[in-house]
PDB file of N, CA and C in Angstrom:
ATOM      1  N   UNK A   1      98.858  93.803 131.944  1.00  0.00           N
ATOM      2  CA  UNK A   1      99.280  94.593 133.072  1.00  0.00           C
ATOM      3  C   UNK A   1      98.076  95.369 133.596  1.00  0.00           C
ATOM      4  N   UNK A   2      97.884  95.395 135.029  1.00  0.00           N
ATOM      5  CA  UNK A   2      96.936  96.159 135.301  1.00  0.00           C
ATOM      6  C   UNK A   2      97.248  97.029 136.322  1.00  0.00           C
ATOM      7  N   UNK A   3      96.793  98.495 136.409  1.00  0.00           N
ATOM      8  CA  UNK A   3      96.950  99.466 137.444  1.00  0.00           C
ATOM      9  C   UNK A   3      95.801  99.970 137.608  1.00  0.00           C
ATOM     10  N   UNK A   4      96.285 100.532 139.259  1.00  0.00           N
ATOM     11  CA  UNK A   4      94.872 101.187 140.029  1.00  0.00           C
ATOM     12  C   UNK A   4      96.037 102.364 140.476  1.00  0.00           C
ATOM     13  N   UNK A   5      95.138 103.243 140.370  1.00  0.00           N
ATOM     14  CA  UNK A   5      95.710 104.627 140.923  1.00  0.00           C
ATOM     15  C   UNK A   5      94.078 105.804 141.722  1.00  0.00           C
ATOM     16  N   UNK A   6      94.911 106.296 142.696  1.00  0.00           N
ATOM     17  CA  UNK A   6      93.805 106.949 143.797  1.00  0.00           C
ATOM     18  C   UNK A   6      94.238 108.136 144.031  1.00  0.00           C
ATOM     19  N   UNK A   7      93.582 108.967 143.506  1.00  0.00           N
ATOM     20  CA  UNK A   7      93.797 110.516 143.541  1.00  0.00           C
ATOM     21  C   UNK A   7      92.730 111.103 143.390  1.00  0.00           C
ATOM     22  N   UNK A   8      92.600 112.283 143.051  1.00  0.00           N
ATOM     23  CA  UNK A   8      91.678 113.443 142.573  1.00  0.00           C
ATOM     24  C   UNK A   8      91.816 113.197 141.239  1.00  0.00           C
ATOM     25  N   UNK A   9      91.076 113.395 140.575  1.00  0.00           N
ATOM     26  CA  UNK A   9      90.575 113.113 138.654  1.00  0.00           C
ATOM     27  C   UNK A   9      89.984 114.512 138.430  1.00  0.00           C
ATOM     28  N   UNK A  10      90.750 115.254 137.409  1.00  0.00           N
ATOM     29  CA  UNK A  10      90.372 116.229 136.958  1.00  0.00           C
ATOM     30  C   UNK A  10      89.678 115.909 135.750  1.00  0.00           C
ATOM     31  N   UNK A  11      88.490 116.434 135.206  1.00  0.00           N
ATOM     32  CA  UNK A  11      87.974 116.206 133.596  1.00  0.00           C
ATOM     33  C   UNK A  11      88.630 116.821 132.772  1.00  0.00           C
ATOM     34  N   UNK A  12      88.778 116.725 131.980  1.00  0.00           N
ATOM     35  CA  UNK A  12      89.633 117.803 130.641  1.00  0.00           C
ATOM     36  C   UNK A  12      88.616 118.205 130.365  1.00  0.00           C
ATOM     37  N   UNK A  13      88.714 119.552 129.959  1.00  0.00           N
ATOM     38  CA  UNK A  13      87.859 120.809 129.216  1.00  0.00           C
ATOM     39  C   UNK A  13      87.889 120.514 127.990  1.00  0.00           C
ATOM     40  N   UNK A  14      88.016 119.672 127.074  1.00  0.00           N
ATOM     41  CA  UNK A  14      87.926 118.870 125.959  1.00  0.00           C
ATOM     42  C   UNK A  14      87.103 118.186 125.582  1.00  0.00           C
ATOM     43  N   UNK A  15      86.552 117.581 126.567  1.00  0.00           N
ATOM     44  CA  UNK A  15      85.043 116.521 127.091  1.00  0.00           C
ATOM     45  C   UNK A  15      84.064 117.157 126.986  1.00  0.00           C
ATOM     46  N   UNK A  16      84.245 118.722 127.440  1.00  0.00           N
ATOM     47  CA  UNK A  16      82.934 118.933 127.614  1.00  0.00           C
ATOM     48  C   UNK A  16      82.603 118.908 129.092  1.00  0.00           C
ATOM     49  N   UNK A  17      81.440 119.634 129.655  1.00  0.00           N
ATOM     50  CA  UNK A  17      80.842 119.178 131.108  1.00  0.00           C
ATOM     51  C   UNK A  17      81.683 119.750 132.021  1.00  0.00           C
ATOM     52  N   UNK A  18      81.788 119.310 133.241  1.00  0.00           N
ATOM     53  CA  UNK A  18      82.437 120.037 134.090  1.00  0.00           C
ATOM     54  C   UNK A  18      83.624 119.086 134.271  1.00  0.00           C
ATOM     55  N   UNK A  19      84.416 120.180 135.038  1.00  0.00           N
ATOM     56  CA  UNK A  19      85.709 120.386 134.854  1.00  0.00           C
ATOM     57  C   UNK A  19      85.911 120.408 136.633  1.00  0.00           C
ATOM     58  N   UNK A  20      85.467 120.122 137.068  1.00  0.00           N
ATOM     59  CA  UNK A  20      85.867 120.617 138.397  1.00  0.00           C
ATOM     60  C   UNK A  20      86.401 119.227 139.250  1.00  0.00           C
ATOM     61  N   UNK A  21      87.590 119.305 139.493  1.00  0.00           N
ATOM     62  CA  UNK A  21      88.496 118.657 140.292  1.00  0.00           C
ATOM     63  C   UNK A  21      87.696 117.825 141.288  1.00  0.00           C
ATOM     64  N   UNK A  22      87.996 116.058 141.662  1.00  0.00           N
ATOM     65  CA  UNK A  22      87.092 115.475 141.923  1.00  0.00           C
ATOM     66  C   UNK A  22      87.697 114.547 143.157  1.00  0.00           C
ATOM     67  N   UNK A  23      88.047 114.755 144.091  1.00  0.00           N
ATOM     68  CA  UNK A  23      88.955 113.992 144.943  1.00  0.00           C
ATOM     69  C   UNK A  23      88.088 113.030 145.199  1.00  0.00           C
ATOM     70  N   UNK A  24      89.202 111.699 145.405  1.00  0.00           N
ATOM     71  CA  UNK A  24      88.260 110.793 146.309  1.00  0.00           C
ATOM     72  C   UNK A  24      87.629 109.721 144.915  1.00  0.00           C
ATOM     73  N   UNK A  25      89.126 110.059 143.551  1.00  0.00           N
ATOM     74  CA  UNK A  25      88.661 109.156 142.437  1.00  0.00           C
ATOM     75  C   UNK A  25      89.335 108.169 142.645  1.00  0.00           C
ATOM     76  N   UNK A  26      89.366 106.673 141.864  1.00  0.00           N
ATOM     77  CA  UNK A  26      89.761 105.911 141.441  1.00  0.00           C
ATOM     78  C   UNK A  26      89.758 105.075 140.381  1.00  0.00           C
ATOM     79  N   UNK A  27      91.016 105.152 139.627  1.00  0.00           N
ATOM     80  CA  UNK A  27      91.494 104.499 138.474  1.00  0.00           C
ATOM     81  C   UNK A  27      91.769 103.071 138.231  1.00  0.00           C
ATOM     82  N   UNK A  28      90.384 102.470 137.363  1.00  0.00           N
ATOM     83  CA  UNK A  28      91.100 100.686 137.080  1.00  0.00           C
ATOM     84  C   UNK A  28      91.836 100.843 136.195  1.00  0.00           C
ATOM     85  N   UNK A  29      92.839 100.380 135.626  1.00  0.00           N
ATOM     86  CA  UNK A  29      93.336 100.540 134.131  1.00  0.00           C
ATOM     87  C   UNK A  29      93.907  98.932 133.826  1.00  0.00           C
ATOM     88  N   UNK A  30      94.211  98.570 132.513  1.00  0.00           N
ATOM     89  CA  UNK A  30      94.916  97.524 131.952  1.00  0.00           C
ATOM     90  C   UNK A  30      95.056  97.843 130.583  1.00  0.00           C
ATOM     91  N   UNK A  31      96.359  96.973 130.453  1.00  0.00           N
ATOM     92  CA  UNK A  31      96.816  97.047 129.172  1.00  0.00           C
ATOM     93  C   UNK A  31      96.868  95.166 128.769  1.00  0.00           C
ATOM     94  N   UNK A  32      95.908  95.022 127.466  1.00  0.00           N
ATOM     95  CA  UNK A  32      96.250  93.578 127.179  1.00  0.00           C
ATOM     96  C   UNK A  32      96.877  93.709 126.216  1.00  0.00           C
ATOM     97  N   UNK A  33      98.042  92.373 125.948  1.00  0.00           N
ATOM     98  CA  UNK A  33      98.557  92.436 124.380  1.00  0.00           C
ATOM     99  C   UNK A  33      98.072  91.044 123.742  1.00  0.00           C
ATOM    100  N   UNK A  34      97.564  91.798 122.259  1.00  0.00           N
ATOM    101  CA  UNK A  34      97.094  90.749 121.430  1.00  0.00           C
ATOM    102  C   UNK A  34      98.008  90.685 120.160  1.00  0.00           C
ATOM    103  N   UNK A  35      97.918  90.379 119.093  1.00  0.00           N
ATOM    104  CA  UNK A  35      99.507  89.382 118.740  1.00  0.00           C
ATOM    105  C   UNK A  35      99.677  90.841 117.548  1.00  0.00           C
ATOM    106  N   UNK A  36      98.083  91.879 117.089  1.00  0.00           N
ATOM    107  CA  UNK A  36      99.182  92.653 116.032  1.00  0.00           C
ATOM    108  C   UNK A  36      98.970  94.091 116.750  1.00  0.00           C
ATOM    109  N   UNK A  37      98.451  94.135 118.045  1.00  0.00           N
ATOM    110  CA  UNK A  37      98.207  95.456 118.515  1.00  0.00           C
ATOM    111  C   UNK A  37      97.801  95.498 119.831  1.00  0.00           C
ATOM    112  N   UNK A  38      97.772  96.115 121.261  1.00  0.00           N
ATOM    113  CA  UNK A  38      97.300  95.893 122.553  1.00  0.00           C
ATOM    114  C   UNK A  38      96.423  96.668 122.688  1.00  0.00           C
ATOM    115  N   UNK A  39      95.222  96.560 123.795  1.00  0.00           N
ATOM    116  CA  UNK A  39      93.718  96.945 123.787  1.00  0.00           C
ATOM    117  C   UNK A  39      94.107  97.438 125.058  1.00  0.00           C
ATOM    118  N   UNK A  40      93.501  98.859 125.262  1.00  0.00           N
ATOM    119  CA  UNK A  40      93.716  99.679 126.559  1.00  0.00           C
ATOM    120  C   UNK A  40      92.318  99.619 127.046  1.00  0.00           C
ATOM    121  N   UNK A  41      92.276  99.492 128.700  1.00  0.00           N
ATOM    122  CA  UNK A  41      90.940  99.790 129.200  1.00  0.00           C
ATOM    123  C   UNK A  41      91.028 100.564 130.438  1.00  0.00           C
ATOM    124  N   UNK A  42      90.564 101.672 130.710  1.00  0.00           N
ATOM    125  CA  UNK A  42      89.779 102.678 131.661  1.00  0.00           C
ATOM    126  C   UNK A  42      88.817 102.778 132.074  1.00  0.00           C
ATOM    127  N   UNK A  43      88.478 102.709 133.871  1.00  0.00           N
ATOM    128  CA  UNK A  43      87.547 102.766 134.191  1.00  0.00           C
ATOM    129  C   UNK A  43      87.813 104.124 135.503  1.00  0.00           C
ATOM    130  N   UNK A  44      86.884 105.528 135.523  1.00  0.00           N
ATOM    131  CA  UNK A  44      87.513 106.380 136.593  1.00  0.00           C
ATOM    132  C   UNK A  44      85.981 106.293 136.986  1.00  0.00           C
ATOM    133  N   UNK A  45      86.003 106.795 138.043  1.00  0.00           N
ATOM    134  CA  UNK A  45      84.744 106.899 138.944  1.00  0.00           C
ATOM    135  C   UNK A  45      85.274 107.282 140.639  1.00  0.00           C
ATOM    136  N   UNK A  46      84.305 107.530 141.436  1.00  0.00           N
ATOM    137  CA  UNK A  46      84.689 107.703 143.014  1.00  0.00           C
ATOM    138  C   UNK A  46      84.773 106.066 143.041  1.00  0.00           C
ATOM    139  N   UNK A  47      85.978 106.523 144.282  1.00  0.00           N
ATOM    140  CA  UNK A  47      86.636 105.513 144.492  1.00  0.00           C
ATOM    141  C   UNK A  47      85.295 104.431 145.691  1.00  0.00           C
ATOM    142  N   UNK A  48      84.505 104.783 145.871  1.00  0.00           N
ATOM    143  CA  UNK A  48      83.143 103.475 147.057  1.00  0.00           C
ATOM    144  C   UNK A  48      82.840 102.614 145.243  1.00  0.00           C
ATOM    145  N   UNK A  49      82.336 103.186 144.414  1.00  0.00           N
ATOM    146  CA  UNK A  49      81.400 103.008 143.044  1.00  0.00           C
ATOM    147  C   UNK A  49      82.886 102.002 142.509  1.00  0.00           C
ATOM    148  N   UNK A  50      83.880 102.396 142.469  1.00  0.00           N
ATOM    149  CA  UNK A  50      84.911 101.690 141.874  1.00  0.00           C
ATOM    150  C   UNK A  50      85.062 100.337 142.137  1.00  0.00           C
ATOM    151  N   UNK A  51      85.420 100.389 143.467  1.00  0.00           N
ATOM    152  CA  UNK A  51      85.912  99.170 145.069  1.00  0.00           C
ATOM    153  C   UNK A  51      84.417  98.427 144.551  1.00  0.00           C
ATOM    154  N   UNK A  52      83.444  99.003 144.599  1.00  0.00           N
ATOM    155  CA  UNK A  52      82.029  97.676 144.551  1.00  0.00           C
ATOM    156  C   UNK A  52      82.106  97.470 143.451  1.00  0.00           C
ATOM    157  N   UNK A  53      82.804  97.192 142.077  1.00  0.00           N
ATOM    158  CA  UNK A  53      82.796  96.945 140.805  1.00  0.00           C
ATOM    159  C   UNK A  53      84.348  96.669 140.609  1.00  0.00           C
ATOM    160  N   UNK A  54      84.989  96.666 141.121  1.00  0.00           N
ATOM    161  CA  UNK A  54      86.210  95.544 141.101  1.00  0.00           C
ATOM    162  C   UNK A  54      86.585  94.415 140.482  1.00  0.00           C
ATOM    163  N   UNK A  55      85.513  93.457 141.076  1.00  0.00           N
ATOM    164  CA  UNK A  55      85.749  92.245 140.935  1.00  0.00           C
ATOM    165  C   UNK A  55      84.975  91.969 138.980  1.00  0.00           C
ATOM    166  N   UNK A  56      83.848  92.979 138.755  1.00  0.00           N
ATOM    167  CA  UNK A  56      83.254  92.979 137.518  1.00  0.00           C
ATOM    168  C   UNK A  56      84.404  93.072 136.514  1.00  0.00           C
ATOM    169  N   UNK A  57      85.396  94.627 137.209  1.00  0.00           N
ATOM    170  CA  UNK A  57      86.376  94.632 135.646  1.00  0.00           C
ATOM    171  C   UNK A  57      87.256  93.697 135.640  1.00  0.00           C
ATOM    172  N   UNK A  58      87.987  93.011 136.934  1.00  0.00           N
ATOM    173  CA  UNK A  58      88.759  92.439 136.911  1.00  0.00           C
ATOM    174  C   UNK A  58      87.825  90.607 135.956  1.00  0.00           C
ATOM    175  N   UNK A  59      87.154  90.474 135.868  1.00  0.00           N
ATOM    176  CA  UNK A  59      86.644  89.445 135.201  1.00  0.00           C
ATOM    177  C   UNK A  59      86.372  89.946 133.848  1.00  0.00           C
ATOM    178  N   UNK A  60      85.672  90.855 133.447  1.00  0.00           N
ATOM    179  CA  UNK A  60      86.044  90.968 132.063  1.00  0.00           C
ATOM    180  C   UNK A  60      87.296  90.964 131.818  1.00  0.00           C
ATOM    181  N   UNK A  61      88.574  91.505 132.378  1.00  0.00           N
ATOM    182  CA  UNK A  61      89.565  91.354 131.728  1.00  0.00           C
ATOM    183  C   UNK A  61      89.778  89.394 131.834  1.00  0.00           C
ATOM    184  N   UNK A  62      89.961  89.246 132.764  1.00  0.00           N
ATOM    185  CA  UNK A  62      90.092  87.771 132.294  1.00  0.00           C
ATOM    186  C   UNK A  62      89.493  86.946 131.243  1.00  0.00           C
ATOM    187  N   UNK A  63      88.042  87.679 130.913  1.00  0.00           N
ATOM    188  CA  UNK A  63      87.625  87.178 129.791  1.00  0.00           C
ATOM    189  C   UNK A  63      88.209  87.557 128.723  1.00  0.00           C
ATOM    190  N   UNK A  64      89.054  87.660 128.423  1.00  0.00           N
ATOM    191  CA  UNK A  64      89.462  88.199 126.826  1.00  0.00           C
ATOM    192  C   UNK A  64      90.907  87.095 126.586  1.00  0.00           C
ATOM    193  N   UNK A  65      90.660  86.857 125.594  1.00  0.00           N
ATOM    194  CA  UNK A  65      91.442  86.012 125.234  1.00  0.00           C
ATOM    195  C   UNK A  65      92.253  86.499 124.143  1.00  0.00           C
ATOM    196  N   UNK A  66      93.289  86.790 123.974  1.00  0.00           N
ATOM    197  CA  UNK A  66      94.009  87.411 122.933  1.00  0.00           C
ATOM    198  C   UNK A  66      94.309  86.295 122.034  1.00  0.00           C
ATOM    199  N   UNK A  67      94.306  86.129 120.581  1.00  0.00           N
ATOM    200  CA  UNK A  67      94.400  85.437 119.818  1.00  0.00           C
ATOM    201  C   UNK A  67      95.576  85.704 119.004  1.00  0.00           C
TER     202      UNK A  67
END
């Protein structure tokens, strides 16, 4: 399953670094399932840096082959 979501990305104060509210983010996400556990992947960044690297995450995910 894969989702994209477009909002403002806040950092958590947990991380470390700044914290300051970031409009104008965008979220790749996927969830693969492999046969004894599923592998989560996140990618946040401004959403221009995201859109030109698209097509990169969307091919690693195709590369994975769950066994």
């Amino acid at each position: 399953m894969k989702v994209t979501i477009e909002g403002t990305y806040t950092p958590s104060a947990m991380m470390g670094g700044d914290t300051m509210p970031k409009p104008g983010s965008l979220l790749l996400g996927a969830i693969i399932e492999g046969p004894d556990s599923n592998w989560f992947f996140k990618c946040t960044g401004p959403r221009k840096t995201m859109e030109a690297h698209r097509k990169e995450f969307d091919a690693m995910l195709d590369s994975i082959h769950a066994r």
